[in-house]
Protein backbone atom coordinates (compact mmCIF):
# COMPACT_ATOMS: atom_id res chain seq x y z
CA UNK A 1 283.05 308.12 190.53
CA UNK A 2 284.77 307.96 187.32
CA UNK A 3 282.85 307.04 184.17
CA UNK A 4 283.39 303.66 184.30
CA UNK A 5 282.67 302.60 187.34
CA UNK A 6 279.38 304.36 186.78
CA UNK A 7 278.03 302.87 183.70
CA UNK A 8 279.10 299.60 186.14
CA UNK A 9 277.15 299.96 188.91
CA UNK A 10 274.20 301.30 187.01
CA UNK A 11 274.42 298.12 184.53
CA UNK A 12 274.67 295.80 187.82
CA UNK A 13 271.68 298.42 189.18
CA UNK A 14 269.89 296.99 186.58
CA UNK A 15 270.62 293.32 186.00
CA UNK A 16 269.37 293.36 189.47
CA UNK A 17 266.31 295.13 189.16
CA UNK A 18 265.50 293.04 185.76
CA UNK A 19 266.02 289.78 188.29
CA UNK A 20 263.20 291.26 190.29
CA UNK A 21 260.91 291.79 188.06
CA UNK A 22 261.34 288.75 186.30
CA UNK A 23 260.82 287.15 189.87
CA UNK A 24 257.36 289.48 190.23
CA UNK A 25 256.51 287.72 186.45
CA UNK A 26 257.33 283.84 187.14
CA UNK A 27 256.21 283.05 190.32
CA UNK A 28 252.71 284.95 189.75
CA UNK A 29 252.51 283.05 186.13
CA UNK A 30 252.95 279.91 187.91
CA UNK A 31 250.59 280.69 190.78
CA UNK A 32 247.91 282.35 189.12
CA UNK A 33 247.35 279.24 186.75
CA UNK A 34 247.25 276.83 189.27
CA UNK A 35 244.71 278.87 191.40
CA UNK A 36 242.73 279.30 188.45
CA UNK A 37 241.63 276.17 188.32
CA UNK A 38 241.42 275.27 191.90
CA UNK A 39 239.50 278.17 193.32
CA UNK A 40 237.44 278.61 189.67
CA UNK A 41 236.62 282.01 188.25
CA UNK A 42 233.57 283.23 190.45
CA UNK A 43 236.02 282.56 193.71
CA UNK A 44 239.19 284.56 192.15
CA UNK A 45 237.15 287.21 191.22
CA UNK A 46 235.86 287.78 195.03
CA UNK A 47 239.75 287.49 195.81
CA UNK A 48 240.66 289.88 192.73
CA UNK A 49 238.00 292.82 194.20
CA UNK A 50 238.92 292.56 197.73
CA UNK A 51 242.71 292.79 197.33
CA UNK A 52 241.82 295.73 194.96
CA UNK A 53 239.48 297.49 197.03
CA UNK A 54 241.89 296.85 200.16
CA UNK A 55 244.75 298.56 198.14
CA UNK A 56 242.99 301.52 198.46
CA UNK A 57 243.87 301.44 202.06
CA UNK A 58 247.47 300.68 201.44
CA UNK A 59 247.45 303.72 198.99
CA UNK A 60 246.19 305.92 201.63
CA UNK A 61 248.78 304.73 204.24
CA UNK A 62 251.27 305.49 201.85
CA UNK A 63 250.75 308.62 200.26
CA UNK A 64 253.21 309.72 198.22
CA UNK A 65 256.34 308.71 200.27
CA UNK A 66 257.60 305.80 197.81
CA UNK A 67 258.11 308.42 194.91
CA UNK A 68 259.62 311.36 197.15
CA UNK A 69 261.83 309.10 199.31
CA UNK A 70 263.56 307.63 196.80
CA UNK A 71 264.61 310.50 195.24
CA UNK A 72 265.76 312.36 198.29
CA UNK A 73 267.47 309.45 199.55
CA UNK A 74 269.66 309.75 196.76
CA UNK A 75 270.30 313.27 196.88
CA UNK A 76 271.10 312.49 200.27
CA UNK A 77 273.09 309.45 199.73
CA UNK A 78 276.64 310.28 200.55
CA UNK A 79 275.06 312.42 203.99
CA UNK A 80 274.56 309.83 206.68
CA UNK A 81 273.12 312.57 209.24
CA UNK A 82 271.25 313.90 206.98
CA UNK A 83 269.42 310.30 205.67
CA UNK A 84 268.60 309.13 209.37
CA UNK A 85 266.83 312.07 210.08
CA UNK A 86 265.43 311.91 206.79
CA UNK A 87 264.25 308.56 207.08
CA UNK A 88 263.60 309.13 210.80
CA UNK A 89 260.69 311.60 209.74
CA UNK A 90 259.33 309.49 206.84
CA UNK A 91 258.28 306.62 209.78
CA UNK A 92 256.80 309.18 211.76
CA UNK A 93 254.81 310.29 208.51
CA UNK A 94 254.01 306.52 207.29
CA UNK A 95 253.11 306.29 211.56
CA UNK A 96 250.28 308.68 211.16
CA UNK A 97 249.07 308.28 207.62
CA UNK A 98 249.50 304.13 208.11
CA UNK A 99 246.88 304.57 211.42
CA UNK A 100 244.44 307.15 209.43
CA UNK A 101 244.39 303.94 207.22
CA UNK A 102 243.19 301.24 209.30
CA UNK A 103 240.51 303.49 211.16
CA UNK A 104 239.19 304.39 207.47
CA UNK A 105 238.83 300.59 206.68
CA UNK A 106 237.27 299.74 209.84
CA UNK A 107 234.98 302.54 209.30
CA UNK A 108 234.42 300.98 205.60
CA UNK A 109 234.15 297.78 206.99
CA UNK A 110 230.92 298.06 208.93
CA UNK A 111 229.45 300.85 206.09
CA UNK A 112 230.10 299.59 202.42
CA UNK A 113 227.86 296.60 201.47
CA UNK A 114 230.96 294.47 199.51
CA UNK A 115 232.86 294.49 202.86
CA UNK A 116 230.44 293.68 204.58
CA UNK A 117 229.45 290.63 202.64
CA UNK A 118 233.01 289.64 202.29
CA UNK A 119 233.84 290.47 205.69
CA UNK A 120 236.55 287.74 206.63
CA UNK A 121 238.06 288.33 203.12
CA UNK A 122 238.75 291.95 203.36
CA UNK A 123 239.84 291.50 206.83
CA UNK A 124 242.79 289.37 206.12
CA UNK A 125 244.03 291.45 203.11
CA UNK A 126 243.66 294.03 204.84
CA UNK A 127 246.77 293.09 207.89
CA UNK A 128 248.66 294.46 205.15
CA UNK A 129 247.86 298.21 205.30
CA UNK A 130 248.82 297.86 209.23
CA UNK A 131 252.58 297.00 208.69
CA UNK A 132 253.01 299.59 205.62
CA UNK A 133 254.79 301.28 208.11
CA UNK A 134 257.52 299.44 208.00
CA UNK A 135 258.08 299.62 203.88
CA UNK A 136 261.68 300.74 203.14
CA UNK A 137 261.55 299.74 199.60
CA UNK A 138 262.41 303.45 198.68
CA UNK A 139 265.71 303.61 200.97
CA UNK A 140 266.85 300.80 199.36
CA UNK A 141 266.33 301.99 195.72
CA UNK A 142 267.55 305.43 196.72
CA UNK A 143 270.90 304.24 198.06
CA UNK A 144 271.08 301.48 194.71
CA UNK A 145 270.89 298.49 196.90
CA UNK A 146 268.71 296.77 194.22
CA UNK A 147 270.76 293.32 195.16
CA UNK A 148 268.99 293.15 198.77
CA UNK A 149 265.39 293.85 196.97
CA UNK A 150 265.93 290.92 194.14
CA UNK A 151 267.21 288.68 196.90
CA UNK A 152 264.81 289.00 199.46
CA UNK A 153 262.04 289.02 197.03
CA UNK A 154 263.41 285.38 196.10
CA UNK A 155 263.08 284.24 199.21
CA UNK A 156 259.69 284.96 199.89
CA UNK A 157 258.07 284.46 196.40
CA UNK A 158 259.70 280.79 196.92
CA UNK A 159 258.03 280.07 200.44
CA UNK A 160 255.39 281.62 198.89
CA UNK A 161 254.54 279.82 196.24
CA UNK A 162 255.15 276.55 197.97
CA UNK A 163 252.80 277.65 200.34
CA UNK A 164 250.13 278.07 197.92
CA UNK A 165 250.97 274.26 196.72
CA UNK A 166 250.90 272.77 199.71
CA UNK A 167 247.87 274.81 200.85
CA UNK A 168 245.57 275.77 198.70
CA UNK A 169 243.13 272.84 196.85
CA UNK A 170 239.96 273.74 196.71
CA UNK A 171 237.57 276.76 196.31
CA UNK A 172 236.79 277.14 199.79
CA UNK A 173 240.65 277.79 200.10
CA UNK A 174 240.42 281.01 199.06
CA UNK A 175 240.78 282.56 202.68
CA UNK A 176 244.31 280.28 203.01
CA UNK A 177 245.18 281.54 199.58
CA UNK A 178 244.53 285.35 200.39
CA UNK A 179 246.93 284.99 203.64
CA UNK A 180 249.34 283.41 201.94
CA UNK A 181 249.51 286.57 199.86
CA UNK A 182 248.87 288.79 202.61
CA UNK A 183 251.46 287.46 204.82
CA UNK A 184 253.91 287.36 201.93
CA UNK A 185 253.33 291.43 201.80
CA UNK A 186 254.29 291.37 205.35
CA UNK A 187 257.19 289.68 205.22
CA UNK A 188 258.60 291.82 202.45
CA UNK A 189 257.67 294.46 205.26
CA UNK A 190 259.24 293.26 207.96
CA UNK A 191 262.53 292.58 206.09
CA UNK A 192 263.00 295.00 204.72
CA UNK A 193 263.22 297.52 207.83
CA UNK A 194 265.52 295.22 209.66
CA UNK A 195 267.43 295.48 207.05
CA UNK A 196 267.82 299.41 206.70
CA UNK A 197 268.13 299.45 211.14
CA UNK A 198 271.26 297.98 210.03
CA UNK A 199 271.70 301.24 208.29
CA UNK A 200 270.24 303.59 210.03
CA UNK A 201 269.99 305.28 213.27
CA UNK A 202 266.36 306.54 214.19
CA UNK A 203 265.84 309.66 215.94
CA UNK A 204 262.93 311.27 216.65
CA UNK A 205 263.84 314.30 217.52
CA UNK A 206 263.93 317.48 216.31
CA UNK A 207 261.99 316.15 213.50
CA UNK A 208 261.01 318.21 210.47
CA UNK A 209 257.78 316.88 209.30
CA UNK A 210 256.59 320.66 208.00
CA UNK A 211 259.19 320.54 204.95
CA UNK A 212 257.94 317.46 203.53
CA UNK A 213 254.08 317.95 202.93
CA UNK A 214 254.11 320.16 200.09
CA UNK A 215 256.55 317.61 197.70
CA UNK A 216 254.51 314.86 199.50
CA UNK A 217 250.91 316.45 199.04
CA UNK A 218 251.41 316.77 195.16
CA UNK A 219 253.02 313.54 195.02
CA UNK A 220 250.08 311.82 197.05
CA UNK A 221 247.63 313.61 194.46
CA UNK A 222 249.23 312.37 191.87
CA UNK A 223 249.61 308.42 193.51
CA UNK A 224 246.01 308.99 194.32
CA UNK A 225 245.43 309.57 190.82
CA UNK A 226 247.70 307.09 189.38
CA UNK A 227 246.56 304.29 191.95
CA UNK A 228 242.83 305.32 191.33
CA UNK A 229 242.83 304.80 187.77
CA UNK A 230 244.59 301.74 187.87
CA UNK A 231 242.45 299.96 190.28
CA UNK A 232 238.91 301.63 189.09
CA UNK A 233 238.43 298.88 186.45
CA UNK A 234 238.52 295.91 188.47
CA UNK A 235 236.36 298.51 191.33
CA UNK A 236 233.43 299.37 188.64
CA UNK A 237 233.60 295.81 186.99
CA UNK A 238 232.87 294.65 190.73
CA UNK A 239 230.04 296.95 191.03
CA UNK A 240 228.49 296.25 187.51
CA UNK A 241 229.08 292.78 186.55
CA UNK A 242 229.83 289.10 187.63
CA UNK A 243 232.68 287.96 189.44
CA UNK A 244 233.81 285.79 186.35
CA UNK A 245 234.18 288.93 184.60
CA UNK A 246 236.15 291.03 186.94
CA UNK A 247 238.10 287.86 187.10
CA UNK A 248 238.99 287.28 183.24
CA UNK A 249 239.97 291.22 183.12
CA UNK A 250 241.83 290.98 186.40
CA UNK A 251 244.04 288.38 184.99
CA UNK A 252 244.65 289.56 182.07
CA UNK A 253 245.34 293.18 183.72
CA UNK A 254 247.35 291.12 185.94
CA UNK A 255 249.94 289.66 182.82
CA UNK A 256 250.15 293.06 180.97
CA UNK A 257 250.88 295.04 184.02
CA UNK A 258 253.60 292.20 184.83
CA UNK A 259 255.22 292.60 182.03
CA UNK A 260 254.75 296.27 182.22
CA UNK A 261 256.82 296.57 185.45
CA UNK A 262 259.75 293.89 184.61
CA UNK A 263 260.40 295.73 181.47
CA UNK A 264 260.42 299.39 182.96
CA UNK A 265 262.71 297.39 185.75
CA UNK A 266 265.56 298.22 183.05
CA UNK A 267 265.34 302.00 183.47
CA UNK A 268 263.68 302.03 186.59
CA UNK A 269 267.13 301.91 188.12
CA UNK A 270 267.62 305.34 186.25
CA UNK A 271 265.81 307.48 188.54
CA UNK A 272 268.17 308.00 191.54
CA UNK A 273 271.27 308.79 189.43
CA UNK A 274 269.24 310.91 186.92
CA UNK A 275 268.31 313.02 190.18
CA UNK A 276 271.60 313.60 190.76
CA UNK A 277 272.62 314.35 187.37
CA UNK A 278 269.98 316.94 186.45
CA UNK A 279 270.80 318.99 189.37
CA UNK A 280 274.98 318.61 189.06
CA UNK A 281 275.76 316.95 185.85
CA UNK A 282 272.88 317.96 182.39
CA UNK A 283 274.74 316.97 179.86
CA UNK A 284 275.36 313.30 181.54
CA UNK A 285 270.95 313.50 182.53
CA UNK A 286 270.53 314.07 178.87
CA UNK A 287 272.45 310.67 177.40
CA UNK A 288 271.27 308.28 180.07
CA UNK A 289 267.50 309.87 179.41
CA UNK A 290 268.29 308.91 175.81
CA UNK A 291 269.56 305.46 176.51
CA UNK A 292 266.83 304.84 178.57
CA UNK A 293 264.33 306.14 176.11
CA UNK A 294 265.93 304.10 173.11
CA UNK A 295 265.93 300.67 175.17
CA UNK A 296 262.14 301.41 176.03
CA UNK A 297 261.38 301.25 172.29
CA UNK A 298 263.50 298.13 171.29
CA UNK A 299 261.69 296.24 173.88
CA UNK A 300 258.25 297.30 174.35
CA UNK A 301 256.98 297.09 170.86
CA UNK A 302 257.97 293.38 170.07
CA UNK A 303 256.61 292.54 173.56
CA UNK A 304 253.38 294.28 172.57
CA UNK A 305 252.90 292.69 169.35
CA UNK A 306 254.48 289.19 170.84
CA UNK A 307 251.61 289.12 173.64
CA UNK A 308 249.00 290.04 170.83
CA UNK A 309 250.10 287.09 168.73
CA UNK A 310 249.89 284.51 171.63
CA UNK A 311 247.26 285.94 173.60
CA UNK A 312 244.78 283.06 172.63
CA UNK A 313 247.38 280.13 173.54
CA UNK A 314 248.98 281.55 176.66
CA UNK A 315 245.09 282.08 178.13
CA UNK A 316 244.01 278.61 177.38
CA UNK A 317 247.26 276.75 178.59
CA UNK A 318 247.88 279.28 181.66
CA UNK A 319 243.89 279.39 182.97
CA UNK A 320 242.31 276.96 181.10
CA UNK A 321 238.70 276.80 180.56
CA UNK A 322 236.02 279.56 182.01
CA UNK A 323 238.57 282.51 180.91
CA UNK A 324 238.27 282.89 177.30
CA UNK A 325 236.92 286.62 177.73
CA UNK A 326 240.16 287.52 179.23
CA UNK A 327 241.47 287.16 175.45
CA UNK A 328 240.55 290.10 174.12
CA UNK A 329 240.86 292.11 176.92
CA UNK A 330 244.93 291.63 177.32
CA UNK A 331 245.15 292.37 173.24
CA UNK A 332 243.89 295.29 173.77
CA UNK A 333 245.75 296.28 177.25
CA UNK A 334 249.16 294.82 175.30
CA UNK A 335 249.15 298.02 173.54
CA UNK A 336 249.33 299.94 176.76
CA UNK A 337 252.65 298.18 177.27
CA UNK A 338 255.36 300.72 175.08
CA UNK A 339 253.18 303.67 176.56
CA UNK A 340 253.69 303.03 179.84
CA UNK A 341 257.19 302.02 179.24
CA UNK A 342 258.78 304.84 176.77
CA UNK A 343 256.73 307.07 179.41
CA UNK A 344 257.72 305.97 182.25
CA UNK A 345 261.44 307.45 181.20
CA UNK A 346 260.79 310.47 179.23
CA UNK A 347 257.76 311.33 180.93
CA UNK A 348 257.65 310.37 184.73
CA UNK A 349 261.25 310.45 185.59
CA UNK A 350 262.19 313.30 183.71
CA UNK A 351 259.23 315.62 185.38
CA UNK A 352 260.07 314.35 188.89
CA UNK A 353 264.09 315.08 188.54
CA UNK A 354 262.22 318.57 187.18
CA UNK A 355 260.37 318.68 190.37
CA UNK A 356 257.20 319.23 188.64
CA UNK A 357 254.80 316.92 190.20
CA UNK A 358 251.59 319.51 190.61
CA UNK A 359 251.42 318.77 186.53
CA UNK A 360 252.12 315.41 186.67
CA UNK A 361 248.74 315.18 189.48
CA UNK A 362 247.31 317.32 187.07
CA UNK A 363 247.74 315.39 184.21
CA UNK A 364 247.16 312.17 186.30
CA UNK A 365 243.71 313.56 187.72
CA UNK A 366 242.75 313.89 183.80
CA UNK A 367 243.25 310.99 182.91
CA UNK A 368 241.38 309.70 185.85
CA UNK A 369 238.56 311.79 185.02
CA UNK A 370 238.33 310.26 181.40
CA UNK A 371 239.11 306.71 182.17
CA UNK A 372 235.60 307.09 184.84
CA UNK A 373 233.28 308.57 182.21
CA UNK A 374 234.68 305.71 179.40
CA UNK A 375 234.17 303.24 182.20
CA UNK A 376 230.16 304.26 182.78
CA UNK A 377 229.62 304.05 178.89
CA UNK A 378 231.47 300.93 178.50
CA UNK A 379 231.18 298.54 180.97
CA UNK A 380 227.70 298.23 181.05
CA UNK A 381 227.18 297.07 177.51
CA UNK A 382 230.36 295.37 176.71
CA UNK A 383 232.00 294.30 179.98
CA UNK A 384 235.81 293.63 180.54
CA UNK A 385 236.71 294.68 176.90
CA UNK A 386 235.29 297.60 177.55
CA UNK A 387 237.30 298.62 180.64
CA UNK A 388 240.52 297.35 178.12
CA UNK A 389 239.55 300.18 176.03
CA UNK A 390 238.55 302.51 178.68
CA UNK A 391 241.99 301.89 179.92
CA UNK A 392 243.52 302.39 176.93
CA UNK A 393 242.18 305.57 175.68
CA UNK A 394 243.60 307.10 178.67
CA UNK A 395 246.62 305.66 178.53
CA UNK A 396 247.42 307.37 175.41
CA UNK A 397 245.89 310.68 176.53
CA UNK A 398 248.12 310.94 179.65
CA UNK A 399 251.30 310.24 177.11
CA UNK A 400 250.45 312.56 174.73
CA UNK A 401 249.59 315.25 177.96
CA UNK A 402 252.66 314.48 180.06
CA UNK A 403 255.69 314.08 176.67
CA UNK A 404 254.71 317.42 175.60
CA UNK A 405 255.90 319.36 178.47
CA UNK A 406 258.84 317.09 179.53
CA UNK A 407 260.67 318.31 176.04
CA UNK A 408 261.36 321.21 178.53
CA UNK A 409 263.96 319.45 180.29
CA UNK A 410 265.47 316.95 177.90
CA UNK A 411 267.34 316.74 175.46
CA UNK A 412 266.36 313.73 173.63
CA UNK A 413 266.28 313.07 170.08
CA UNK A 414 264.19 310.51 168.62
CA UNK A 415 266.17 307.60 166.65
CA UNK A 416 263.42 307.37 163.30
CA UNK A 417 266.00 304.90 161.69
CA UNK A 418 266.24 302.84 165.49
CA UNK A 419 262.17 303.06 165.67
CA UNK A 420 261.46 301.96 162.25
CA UNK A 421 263.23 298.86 162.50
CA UNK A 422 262.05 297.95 165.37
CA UNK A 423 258.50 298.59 164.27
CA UNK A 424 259.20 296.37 161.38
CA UNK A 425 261.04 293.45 163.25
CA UNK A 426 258.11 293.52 165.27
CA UNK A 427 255.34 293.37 162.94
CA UNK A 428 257.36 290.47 161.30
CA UNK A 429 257.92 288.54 164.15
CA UNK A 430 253.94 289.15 164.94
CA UNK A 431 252.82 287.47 161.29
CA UNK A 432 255.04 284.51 162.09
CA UNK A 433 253.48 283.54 165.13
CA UNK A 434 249.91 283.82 164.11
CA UNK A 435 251.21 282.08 160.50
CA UNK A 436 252.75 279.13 163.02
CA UNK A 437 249.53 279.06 164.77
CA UNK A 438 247.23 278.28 162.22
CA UNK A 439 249.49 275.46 161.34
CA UNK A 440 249.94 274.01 164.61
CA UNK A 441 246.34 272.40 167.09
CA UNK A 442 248.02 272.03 170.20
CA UNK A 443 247.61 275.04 172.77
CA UNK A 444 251.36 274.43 174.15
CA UNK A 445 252.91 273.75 170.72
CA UNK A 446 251.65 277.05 169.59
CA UNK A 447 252.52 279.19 172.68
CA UNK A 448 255.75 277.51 173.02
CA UNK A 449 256.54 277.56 169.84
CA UNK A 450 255.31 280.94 168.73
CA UNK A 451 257.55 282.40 171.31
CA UNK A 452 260.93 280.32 169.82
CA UNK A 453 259.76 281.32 166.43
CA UNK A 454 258.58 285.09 166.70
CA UNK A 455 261.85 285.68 168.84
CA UNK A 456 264.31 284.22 166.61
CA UNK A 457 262.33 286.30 163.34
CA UNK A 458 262.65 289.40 165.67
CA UNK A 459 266.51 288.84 166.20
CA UNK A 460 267.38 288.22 163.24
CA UNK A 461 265.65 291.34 161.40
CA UNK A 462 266.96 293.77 164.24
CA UNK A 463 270.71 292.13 163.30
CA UNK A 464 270.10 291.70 159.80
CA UNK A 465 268.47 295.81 159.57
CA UNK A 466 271.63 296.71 161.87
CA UNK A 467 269.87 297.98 164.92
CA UNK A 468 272.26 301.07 166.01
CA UNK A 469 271.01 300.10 170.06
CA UNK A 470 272.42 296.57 169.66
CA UNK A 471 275.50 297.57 167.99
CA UNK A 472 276.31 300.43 170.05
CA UNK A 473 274.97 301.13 173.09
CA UNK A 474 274.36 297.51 174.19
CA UNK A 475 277.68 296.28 173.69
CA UNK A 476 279.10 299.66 175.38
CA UNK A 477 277.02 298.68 178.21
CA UNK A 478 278.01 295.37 178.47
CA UNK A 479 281.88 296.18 177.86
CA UNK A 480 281.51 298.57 180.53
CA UNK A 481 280.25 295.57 182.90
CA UNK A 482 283.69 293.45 181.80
């Protein structure tokens, strides 16, 4: 594959993936403020904890296989005998753990109080965890057939949403508005592995199942991790506090980590080639690490700042009354947003194409650890903002843990000039916005508004201070689409 052709497809790769996440951001936004005011605050949060609590399940039917079967699908991309029999043996494996699952739940079911009093509620979340057999998200990202995944995820988001329109009214709803979800999930499923049959030939046997616990064992330690610290706010907020509260934090959890996932949707394309490329081609790893490093920064500080500055508008026009405390909480989470981001690049990608997931569960299991102990002195006495800086704390720790020891297998050189810009763009484009909304009294004038104004201030800086990513690599990568 010549040059070219490669910065093409990867471009495409991503214009794709960026249409996905974008998808996974507008049809929630739209979604989550109407139910917000249908099934009222006590009622989402009872919806919030269960699918939490049920994700567990999913995580544990799951373990690990997303991460390592995306990569070696790639590696074994141009190898059609040797992907069926690869994928062949991840069913059997998602078989197994996907049944270990549902017995655990139904085991949870009749033991753990919450279930119990939510009984109907966790049961229909939970028909999930039973088809998570039939995820093939990771073949499809492994052979860069992001088109498919932004398409189909159209398609359902749309009956989806019109679902929840046509269905859902009243609090008492809540059980048509968690199958709606539920079945959407399944769907996706269902889909998706009728897609890859077209693929794929399965064969079951001679299958090697030995060779893949020890990648999928560290990797399942460090989802475990990763999944566990994630979900433990809304889990301890459940155990300690109202459902109002677990439902202001949820949703504003819910917004930061949207954003979180559209933006890293620009490099998350990144990960199959820069398997490839580490192994056969260092020198090629090395720029598109940097690219994808320098694009992280551009974006995820302005959108950090920008959902600081109209955190107070976008709450009251998106949920409306009851959900003020979630104000304060997604401030404070907004400045988890360039961590997770920048990291997600030149931390997490970087130390998988290194193979070196026992210290990313390491790491991961830290942070855990510290995120549980914050939580206990926190919560009790200060509620959802103090799971927000729980949260954040340890989002900072597991950066600082995890950048140190990826330097061993990069190459990357920090732009100062590129960051400082930026940084100043941003904190520009932040005083504008809170200047406009002093001057403004209506909610959607001032959330509107303070997004037309704090973008424009933010353009023009980063072309007026000559941002070298916008006048370089940008418009290579866009030429390169032509």
């Amino acid at each position: 594959m010549s040059g070219n052709k490669e910065a093409t497809s990867l471009a495409k790769n991503a214009v794709f993936s960026v249409i996905y996440r974008l998808m996974n951001i507008l049809f929630p936004l739209i979604s989550y403020g109407y139910v917000a005011r249908k099934l009222t605050s006590d009622y989402v949060g009872r919806q919030a904890a269960a699918v939490n609590n049920v994700s567990y399940f999913i995580i544990l039917g799951s373990l690990g296989i997303h991460a390592y079967a995306t990569r070696e699908i790639a590696r074994r991309k141009n190898d059609k005998k040797e992907r069926d029999k690869f994928y062949s043996e991840m069913i059997i494996i998602g078989g197994i753990l996907t049944l270990i699952a549902c017995a655990v739940f139904l085991l949870c079911l009749e033991l753990i109080p919450v279930f119990r009093a939510d009984r109907l509620l966790y049961f229909i979340c939970a028909i999930s965890v039973t088809t998570n057999i039939f995820n093939s998200d990771w073949y499809f990202q492994g052979i860069e057939d992001f088109k498919f995944i932004a398409a189909r995820s159209f398609l359902i988001k749309t009956l989806s949403l019109i679902s929840v329109f046509l269905f859902v009214h009243k609090p008492e709803d809540i059980y048509i508005y968690a199958l709606i979800g539920t079945l959407s999930t399944v769907l996706v499923h269902l889909l998706g592995f009728a897609r890859a049959m077209k693929d794929v030939h399965l064969s079951f046997r001679r299958a090697e199942l030995k060779r893949h616990l020890r990648p999928l064992l560290f990797l399942a330690l460090c989802l475990v991790s990763t999944e566990l610290y994630a979900r433990m706010d809304v889990t301890m907020l459940d155990i300690m506090k109202e459902h109002s509260v677990v439902a202001s934090y949820s949703y504003a959890q819910k917004i930061v980590n949207l954003i979180i996932v559209t933006l890293i949707a620009v490099t998350a394309v990144f990960l199959p080639r820069l398997s490839y490329y580490f192994v056969n081609e260092k020198e090629k790893f090395n720029k598109l690490t940097k690219f994808g490093a320098d694009a992280m920064i551009f974006i995820s500080i302005p959108t950090c700042l920008g959902l600081a500055a109209i955190a107070f508008p976008l709450v009251h026009v998106w949920l409306g009354a009851g959900y003020e405390d979630a104000i304060p909480c997604m401030i404070i989470l907004a400045f988890m947003i360039p961590l997770k981001c920048i990291g997600d690049i030149v931390c997490y990608q970087v130390m998988m194409c290194a193979g070196q997931e026992s210290f990313l569960m390491i790491s991961y299991m830290i942070t855990l650890f510290v995120n549980g102990i914050n939580n206990l002195l926190l919560i009790p006495k200060y509620g959802a903002l103090g799971a927000s800086v729980a949260s954040l704390i340890s989002e900072i720790i597991v950066f600082a843990i995890v950048i140190v020891r990826s330097r061993k297998y990069q190459n990357y050189k920090l732009n100062i000039r590129n960051l400082i810009v930026t940084t100043i763009a941003s904190l520009a484009m932040f005083g504008s916005v809170i200047g406009f909304s002093y001057l403004v009294e209506p909610m959607w004038l001032q959330l509107v508004g303070g997004i037309l104004l704090g973008g424009s201030v933010f353009a023009a800086l980063t072309l007026l201070l000559k941002n070298n990513f916008i006048t370089r690599e940008v418009l290579k990568a866009y030429k390169s689409m032509l």
